[in-house]
C-alpha atoms as a PDB file:
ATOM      1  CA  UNK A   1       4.190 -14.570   6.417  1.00  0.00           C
ATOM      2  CA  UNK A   2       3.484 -13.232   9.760  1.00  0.00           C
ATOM      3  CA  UNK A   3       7.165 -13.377  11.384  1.00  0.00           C
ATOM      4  CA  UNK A   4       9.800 -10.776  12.543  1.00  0.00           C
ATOM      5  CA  UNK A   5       9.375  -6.753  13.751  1.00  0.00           C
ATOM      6  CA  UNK A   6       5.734  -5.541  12.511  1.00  0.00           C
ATOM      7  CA  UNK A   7       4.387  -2.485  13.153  1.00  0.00           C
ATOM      8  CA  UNK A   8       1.605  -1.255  14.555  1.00  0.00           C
ATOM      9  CA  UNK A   9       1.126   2.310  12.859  1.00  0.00           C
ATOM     10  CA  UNK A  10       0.145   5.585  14.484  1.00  0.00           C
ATOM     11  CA  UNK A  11      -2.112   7.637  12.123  1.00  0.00           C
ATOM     12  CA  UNK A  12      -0.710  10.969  10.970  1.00  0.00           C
ATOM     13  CA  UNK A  13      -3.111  13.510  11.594  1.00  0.00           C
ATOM     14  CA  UNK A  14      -3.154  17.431  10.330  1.00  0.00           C
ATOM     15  CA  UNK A  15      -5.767  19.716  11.467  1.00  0.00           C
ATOM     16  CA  UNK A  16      -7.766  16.893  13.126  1.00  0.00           C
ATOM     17  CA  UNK A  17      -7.934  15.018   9.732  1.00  0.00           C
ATOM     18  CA  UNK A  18      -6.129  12.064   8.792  1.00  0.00           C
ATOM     19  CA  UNK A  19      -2.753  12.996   7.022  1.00  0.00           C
ATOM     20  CA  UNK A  20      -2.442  10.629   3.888  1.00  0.00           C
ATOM     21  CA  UNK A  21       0.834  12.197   2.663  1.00  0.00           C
ATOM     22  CA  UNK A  22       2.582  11.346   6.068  1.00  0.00           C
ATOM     23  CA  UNK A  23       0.938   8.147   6.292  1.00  0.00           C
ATOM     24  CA  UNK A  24       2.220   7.145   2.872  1.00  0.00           C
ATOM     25  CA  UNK A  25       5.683   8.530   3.779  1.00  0.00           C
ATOM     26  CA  UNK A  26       5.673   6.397   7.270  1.00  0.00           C
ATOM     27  CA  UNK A  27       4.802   3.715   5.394  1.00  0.00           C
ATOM     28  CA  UNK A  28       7.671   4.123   2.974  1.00  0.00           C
ATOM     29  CA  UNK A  29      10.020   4.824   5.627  1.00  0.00           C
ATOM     30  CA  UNK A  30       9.006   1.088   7.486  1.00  0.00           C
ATOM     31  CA  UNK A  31       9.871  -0.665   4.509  1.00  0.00           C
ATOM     32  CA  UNK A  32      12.838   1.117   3.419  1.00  0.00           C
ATOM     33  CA  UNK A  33      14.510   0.049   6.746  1.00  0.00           C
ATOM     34  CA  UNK A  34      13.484  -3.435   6.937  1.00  0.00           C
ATOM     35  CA  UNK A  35      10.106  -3.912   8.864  1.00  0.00           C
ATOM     36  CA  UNK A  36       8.510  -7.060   7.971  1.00  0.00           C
ATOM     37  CA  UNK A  37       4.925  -5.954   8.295  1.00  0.00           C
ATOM     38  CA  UNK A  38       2.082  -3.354   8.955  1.00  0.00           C
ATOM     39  CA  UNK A  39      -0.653  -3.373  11.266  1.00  0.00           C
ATOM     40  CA  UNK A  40      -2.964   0.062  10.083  1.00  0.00           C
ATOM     41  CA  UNK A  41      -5.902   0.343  12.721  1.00  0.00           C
ATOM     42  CA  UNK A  42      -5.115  -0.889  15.853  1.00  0.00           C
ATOM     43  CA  UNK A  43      -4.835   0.431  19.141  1.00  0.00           C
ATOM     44  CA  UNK A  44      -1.869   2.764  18.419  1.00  0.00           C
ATOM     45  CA  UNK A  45      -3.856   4.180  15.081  1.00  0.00           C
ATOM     46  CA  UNK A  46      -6.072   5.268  17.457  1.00  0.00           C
ATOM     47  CA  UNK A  47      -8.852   3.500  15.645  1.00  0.00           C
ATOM     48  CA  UNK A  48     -11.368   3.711  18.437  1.00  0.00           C
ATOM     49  CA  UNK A  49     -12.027   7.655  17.284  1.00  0.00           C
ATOM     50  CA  UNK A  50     -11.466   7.002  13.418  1.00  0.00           C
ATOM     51  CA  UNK A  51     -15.003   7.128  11.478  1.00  0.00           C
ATOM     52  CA  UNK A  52     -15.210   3.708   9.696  1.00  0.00           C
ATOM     53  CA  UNK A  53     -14.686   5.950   5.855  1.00  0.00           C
ATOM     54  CA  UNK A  54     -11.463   6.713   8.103  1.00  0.00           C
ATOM     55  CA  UNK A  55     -10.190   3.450   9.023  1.00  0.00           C
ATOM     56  CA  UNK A  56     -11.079   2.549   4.994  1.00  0.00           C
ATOM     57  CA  UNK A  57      -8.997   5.120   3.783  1.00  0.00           C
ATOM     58  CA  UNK A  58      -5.939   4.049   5.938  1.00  0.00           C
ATOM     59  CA  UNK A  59      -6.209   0.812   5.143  1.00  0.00           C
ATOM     60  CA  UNK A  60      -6.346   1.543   1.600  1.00  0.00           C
ATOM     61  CA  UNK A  61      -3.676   3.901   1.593  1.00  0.00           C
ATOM     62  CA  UNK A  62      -1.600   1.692   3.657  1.00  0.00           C
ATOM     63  CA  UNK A  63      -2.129  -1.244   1.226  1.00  0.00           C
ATOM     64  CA  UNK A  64      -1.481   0.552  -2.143  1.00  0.00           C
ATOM     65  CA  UNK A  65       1.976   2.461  -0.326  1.00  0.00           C
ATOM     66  CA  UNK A  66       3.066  -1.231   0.297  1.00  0.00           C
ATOM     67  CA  UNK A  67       2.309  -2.783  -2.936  1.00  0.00           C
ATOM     68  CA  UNK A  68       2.861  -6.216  -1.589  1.00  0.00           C
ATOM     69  CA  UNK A  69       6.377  -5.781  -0.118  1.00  0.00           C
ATOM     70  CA  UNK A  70       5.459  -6.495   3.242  1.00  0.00           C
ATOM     71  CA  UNK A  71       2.240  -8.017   4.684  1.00  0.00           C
ATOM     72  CA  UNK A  72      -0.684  -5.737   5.820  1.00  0.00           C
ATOM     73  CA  UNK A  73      -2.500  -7.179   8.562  1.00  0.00           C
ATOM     74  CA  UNK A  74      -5.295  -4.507   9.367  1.00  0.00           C
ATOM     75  CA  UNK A  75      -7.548  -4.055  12.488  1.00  0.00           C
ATOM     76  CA  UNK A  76     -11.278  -4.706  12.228  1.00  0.00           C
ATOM     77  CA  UNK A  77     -11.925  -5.593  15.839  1.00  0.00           C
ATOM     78  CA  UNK A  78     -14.816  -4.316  17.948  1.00  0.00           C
ATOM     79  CA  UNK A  79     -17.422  -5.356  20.695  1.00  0.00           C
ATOM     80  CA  UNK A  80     -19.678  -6.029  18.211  1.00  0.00           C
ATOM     81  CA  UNK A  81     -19.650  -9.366  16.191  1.00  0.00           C
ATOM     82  CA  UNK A  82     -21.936  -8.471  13.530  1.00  0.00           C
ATOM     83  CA  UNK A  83     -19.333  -4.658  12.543  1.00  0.00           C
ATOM     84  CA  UNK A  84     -16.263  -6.927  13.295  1.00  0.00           C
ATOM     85  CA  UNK A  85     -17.613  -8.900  10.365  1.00  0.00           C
ATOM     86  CA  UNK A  86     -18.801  -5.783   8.236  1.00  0.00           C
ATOM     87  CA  UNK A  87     -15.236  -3.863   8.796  1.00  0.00           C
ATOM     88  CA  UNK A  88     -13.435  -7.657   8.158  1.00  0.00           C
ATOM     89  CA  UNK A  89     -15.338  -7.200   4.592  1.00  0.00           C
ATOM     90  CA  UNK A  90     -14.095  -3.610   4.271  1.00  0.00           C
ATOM     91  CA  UNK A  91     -10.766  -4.444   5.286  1.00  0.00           C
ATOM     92  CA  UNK A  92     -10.420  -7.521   2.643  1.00  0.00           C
ATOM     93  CA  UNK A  93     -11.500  -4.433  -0.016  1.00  0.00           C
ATOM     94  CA  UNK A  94      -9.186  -2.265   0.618  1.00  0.00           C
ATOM     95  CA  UNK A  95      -6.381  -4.871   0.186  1.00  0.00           C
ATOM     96  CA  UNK A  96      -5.308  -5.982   3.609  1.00  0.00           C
ATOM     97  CA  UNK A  97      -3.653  -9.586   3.695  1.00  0.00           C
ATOM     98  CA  UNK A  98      -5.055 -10.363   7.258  1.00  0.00           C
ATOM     99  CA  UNK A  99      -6.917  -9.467   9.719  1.00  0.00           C
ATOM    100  CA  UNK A 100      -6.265  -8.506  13.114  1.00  0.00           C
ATOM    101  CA  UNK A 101      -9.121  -8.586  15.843  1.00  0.00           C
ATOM    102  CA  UNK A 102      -8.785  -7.959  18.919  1.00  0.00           C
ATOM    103  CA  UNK A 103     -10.993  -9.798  21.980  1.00  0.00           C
ATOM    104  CA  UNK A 104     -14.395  -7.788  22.469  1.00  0.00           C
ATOM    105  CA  UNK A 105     -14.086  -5.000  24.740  1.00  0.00           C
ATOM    106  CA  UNK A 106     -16.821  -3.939  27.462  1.00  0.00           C
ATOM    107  CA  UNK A 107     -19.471  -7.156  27.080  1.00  0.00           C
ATOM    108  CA  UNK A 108     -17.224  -9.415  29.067  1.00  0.00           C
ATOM    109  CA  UNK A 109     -18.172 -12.026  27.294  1.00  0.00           C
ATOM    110  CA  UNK A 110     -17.464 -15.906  28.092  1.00  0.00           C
ATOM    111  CA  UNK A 111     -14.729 -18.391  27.097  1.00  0.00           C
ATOM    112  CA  UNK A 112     -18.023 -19.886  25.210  1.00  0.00           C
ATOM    113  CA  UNK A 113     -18.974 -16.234  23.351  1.00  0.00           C
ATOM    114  CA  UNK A 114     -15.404 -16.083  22.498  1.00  0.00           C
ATOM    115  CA  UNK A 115     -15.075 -19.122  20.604  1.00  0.00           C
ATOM    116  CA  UNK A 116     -18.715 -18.277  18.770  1.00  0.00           C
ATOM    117  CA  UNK A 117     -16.951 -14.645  18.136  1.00  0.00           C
ATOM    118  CA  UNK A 118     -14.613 -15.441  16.288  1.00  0.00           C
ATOM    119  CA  UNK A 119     -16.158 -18.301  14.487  1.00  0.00           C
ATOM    120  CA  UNK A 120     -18.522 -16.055  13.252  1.00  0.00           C
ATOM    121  CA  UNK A 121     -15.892 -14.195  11.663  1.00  0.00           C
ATOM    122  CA  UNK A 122     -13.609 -16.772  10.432  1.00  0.00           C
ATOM    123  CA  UNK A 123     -17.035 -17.900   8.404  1.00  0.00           C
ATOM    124  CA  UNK A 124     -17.553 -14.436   7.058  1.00  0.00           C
ATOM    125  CA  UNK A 125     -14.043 -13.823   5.630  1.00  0.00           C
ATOM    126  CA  UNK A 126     -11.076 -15.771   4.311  1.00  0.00           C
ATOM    127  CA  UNK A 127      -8.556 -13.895   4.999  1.00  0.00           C
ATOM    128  CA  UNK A 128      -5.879 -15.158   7.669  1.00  0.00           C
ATOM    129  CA  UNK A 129      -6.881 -13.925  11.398  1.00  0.00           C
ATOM    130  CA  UNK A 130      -4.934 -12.585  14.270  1.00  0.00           C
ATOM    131  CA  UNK A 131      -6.263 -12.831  17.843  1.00  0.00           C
ATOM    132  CA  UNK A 132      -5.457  -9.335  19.793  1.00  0.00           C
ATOM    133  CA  UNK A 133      -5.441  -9.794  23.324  1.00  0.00           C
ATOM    134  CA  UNK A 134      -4.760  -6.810  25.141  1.00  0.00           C
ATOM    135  CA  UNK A 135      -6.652  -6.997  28.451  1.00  0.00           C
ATOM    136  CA  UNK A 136      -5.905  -3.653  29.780  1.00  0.00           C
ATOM    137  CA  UNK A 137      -7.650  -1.610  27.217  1.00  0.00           C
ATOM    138  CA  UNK A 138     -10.440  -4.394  26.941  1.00  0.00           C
ATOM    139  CA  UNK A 139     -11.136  -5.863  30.415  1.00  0.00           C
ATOM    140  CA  UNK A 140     -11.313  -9.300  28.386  1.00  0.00           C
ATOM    141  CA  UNK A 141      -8.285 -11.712  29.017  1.00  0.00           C
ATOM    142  CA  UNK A 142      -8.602 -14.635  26.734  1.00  0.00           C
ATOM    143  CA  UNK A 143      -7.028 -17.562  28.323  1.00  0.00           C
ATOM    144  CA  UNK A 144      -4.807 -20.261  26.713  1.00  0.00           C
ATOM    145  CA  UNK A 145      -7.049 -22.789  26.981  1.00  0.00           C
ATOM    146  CA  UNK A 146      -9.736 -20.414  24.523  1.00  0.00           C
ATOM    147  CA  UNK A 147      -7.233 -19.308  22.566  1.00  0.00           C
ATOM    148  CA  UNK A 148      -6.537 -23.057  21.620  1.00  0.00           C
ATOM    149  CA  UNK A 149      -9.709 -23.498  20.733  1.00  0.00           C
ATOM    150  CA  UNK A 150     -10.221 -20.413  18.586  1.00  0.00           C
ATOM    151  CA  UNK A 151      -6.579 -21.881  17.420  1.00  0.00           C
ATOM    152  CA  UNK A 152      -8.235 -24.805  15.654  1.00  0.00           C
ATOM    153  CA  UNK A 153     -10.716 -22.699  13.704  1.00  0.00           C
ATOM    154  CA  UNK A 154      -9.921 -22.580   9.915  1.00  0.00           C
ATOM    155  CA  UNK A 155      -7.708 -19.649   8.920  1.00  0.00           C
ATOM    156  CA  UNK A 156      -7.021 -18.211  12.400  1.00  0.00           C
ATOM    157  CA  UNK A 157      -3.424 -18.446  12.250  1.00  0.00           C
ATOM    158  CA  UNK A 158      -1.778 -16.433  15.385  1.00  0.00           C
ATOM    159  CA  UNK A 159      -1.849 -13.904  18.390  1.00  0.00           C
ATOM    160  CA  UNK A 160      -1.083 -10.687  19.783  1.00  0.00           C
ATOM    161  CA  UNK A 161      -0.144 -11.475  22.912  1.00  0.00           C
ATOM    162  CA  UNK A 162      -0.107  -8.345  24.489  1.00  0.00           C
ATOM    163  CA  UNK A 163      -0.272  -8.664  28.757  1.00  0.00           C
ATOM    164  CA  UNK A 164       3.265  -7.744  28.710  1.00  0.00           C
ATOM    165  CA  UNK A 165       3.540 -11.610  30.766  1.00  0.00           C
ATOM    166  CA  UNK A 166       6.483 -14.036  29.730  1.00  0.00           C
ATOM    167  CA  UNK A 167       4.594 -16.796  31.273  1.00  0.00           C
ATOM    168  CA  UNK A 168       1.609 -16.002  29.767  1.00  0.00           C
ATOM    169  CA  UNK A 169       3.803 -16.150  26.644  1.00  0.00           C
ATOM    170  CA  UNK A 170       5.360 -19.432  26.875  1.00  0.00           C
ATOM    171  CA  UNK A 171       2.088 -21.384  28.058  1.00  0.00           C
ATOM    172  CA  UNK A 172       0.296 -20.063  24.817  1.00  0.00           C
ATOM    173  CA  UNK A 173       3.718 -21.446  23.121  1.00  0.00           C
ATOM    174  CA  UNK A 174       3.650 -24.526  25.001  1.00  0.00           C
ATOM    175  CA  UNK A 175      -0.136 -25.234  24.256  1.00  0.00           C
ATOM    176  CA  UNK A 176      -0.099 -24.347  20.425  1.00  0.00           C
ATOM    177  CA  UNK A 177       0.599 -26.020  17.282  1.00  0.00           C
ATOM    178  CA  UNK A 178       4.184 -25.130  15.496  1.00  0.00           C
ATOM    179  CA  UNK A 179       2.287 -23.690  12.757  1.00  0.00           C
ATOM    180  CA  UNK A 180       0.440 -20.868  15.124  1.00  0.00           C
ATOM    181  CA  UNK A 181       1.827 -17.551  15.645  1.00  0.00           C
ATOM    182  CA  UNK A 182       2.417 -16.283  18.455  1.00  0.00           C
ATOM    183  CA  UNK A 183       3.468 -12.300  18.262  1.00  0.00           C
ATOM    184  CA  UNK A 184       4.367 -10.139  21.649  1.00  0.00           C
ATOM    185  CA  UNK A 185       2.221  -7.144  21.621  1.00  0.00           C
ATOM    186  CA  UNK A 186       4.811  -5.458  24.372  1.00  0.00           C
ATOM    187  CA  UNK A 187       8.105  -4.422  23.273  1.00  0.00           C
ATOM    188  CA  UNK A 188       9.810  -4.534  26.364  1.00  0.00           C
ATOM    189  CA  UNK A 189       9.133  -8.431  26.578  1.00  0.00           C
ATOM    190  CA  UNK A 190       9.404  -8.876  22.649  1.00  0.00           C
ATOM    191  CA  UNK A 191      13.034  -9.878  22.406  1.00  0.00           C
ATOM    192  CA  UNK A 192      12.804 -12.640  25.462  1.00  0.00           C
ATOM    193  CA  UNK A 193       9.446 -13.876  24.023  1.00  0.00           C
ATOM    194  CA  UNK A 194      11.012 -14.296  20.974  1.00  0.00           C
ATOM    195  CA  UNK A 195      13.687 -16.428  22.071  1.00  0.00           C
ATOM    196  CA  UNK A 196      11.456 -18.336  23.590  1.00  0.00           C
ATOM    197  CA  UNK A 197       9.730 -19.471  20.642  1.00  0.00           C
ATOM    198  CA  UNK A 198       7.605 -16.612  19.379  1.00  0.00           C
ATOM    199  CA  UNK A 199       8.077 -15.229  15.859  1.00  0.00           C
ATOM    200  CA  UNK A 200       8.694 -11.907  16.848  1.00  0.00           C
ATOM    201  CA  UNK A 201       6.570  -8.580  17.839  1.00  0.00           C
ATOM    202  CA  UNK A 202       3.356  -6.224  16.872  1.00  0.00           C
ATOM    203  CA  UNK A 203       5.912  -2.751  17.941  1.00  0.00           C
ATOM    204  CA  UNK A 204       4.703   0.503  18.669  1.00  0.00           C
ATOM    205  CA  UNK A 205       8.374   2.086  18.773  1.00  0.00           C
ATOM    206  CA  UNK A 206       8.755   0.473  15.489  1.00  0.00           C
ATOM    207  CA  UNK A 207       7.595   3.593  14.324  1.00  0.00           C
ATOM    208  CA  UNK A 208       9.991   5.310  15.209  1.00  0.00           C
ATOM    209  CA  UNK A 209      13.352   3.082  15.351  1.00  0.00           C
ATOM    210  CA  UNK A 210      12.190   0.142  12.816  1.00  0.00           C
ATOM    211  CA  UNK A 211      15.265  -1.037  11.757  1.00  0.00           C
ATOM    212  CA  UNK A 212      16.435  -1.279  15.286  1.00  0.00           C
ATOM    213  CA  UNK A 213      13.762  -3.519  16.288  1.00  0.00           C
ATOM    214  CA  UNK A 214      14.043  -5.767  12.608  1.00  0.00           C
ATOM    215  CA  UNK A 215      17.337  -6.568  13.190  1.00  0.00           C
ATOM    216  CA  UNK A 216      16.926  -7.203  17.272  1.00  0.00           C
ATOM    217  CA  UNK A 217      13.784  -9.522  16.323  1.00  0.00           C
ATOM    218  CA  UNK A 218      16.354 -11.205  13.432  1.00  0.00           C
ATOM    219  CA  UNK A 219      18.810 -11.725  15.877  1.00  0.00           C
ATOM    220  CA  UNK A 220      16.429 -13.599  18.544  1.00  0.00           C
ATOM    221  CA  UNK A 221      15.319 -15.488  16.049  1.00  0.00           C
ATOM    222  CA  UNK A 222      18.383 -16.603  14.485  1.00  0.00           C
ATOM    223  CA  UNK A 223      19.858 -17.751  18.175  1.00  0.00           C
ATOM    224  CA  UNK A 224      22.357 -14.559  18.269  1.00  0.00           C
ATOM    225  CA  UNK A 225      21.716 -13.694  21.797  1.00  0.00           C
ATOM    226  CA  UNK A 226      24.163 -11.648  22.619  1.00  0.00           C
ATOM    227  CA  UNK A 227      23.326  -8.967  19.631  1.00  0.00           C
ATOM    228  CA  UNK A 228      19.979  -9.333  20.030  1.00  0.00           C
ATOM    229  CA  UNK A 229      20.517  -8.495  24.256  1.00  0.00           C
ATOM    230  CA  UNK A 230      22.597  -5.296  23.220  1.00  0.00           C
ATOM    231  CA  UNK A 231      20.195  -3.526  20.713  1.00  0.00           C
ATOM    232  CA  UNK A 232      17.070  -5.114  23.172  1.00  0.00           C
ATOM    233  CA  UNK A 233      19.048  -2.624  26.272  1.00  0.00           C
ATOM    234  CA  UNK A 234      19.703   0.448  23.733  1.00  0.00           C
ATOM    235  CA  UNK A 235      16.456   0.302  22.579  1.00  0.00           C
ATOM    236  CA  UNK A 236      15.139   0.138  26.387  1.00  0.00           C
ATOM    237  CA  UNK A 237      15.061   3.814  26.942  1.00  0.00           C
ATOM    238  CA  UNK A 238      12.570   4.842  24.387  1.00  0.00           C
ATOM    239  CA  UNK A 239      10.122   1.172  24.962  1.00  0.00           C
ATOM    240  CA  UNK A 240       9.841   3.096  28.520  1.00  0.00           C
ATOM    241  CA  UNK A 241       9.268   6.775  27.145  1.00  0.00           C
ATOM    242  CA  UNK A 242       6.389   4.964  24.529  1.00  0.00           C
ATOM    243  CA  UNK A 243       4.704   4.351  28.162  1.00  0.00           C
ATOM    244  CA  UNK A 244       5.075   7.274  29.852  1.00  0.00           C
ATOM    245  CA  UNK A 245       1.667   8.073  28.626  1.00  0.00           C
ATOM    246  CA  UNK A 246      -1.469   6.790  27.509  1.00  0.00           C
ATOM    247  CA  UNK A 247      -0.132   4.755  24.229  1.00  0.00           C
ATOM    248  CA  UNK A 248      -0.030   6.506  21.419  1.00  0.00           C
ATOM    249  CA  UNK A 249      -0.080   9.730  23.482  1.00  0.00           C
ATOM    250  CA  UNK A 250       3.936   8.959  23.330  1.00  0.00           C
ATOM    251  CA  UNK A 251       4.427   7.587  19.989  1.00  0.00           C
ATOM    252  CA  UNK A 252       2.423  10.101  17.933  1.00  0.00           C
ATOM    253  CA  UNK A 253       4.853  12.471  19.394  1.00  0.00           C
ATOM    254  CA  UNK A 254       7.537  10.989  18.507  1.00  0.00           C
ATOM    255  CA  UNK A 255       6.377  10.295  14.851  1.00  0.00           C
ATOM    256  CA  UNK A 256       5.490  14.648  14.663  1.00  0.00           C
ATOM    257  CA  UNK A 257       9.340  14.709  15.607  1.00  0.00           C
ATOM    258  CA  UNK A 258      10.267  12.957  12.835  1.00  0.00           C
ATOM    259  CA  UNK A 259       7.842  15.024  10.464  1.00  0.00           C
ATOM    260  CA  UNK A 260       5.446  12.776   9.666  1.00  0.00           C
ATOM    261  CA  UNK A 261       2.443  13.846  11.062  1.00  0.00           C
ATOM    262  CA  UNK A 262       1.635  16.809  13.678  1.00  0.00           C
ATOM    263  CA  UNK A 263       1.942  16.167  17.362  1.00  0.00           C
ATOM    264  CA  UNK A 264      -2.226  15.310  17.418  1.00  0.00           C
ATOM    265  CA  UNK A 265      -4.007  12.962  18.934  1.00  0.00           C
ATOM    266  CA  UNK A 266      -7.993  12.860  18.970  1.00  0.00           C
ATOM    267  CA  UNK A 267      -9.915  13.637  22.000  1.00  0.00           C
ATOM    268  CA  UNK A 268     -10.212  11.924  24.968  1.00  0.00           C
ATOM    269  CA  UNK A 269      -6.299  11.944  24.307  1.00  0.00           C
ATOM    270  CA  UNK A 270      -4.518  15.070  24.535  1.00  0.00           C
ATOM    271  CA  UNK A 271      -1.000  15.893  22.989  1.00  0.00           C
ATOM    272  CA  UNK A 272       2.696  15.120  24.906  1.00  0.00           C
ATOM    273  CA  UNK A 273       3.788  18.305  26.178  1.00  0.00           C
ATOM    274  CA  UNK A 274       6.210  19.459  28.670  1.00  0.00           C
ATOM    275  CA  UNK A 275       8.417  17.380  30.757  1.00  0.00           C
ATOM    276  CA  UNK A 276       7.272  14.036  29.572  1.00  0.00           C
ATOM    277  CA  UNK A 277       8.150  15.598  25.439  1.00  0.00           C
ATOM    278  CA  UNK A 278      11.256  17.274  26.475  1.00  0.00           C
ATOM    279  CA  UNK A 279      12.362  13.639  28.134  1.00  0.00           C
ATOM    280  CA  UNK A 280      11.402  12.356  24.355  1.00  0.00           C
ATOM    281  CA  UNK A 281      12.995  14.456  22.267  1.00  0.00           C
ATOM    282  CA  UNK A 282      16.415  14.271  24.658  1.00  0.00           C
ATOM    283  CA  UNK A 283      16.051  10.555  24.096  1.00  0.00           C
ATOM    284  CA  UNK A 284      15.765  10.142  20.467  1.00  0.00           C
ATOM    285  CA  UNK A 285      19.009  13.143  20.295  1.00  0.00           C
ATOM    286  CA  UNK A 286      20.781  10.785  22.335  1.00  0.00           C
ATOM    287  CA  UNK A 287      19.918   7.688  20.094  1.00  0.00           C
ATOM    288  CA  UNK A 288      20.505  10.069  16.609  1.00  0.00           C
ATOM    289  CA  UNK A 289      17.039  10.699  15.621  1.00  0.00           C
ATOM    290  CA  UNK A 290      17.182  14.075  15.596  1.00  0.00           C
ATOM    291  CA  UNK A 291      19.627  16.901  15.006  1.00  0.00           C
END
């Protein structure tokens, strides 16, 4: 279920509000060019500054645009274990298949607290879970050990595994069962991890180039190396320009290029302008994006 190029979408937004229109047509684009999931609400929907009526409304809108065709694994991570609970219940209403929650941010909690954490939520919902480890936005790395613990509780069934580390990578691989997922959260790794036994990648420049990354996550999958190598180096270029600013500073840019959403981002982000954008935009003319 959980396998292949899945995308982590940026939120359209239009005069500071979320754009539903553009989000549906993102979504339809995805699918229409083979992505083989959605992740609404995460780090690149810039979550952290949606209201929680917000993050409802995108995963709703997310869900019904979908119909089923690919799997919707929303965000309803937080610091909090008692609101990662109440947004894994609104989540599971407005239609999401799974859930993805990332490790708690700020309380620096223990390998111990961890374990409890996501206990607690694996007893409050039955929907399938995704760890998120991302330890540069959360100051929490989870380590393999915890993660194959947490591994073992029911329903949790992979990982985000975003610290951008091949080794860190391979020893989750190493220490999990065949049946647990293990996802690259970092698209400049996501075609070696892949060959290396993961089942693909959570993208950010998915958005953007999604059946591009499909068919370079198909080929590491399916052992064809040498495709998979030559879309992984023309893809390189704009994996970079999605990091030459705070993430989705980049991507939300790129996604106003394509018309599906203004160039916005809510405050304490600010909009890509000047050099960095112009960089962008010559990028995706050089890869055919745009006219």
């Amino acid at each position: 279920m959980f396998k292949g190029a899945i995308t982590a979408l940026a939120t359209p937004m239009r005069q500071g509000e979320v754009y539903r229109k553009g989000l549906q047509e993102l979504v339809e684009f995805q699918i229409s060019e083979g992505i083989n999931g959605l992740v609404p609400c995460g780090s690149t929907g810039e979550t952290a500054t949606l209201t929680r009526e917000e993050q409802a409304t995108v995963i709703r809108t997310v869900a019904q645009q979908a119909k089923g065709r690919v799997p919707v694994i929303a965000g309803a991570g937080t610091n909090s274990t008692r609101k990662a609970i109440q947004l894994s219940k609104m989540a599971h209403e407005a239609g999401a298949d799974a859930l993805l929650h990332v490790t708690p941010y700020y309380n620096r909690p223990t390998p111990e607290g961890l374990v409890e954490h996501y206990r607690a939520i694996t007893e409050a919902s039955e929907l399938p879970i995704v760890i998120y480890n991302v330890p540069s936005r959360t100051g929490c790395d989870i380590q393999p050990d915890t993660i194959a613990t947490i591994a073992r509780l029911p329903h949790v069934v992979g990982i985000k595994e975003a610290t951008g580390s091949l080794a860190r990578g391979q020893q989750i691989i190493a220490q999990s069962s065949a049946e647990f997922v293990v996802l690259s959260g970092d698209d400049g790794t996501s075609f070696a991890l892949s060959c290396l036994g993961g089942a693909g990648v959570i993208s950010v420049v998915s958005n953007i180039v999604p059946k591009a990354m499909a068919q370079m996550i198909a080929a590491a999958l399916a052992g064809k190396l040498a495709e998979g190598r030559s879309l992984h180096y023309k893809l390189l270029p704009l994996i970079n320009l999605m990091a030459i600013k705070t993430n989705p500073i980049p991507v939300k840019a790129a996604v106003s290029l394509l018309g599906y959403s203004d160039n916005e981002v809510r405050l304490p982000l600010v909009p890509l302008a000047g050099e960095p954008l112009e960089k962008l935009q010559a990028e995706m003319r050089r890869q055919g994006l745009l006219s």
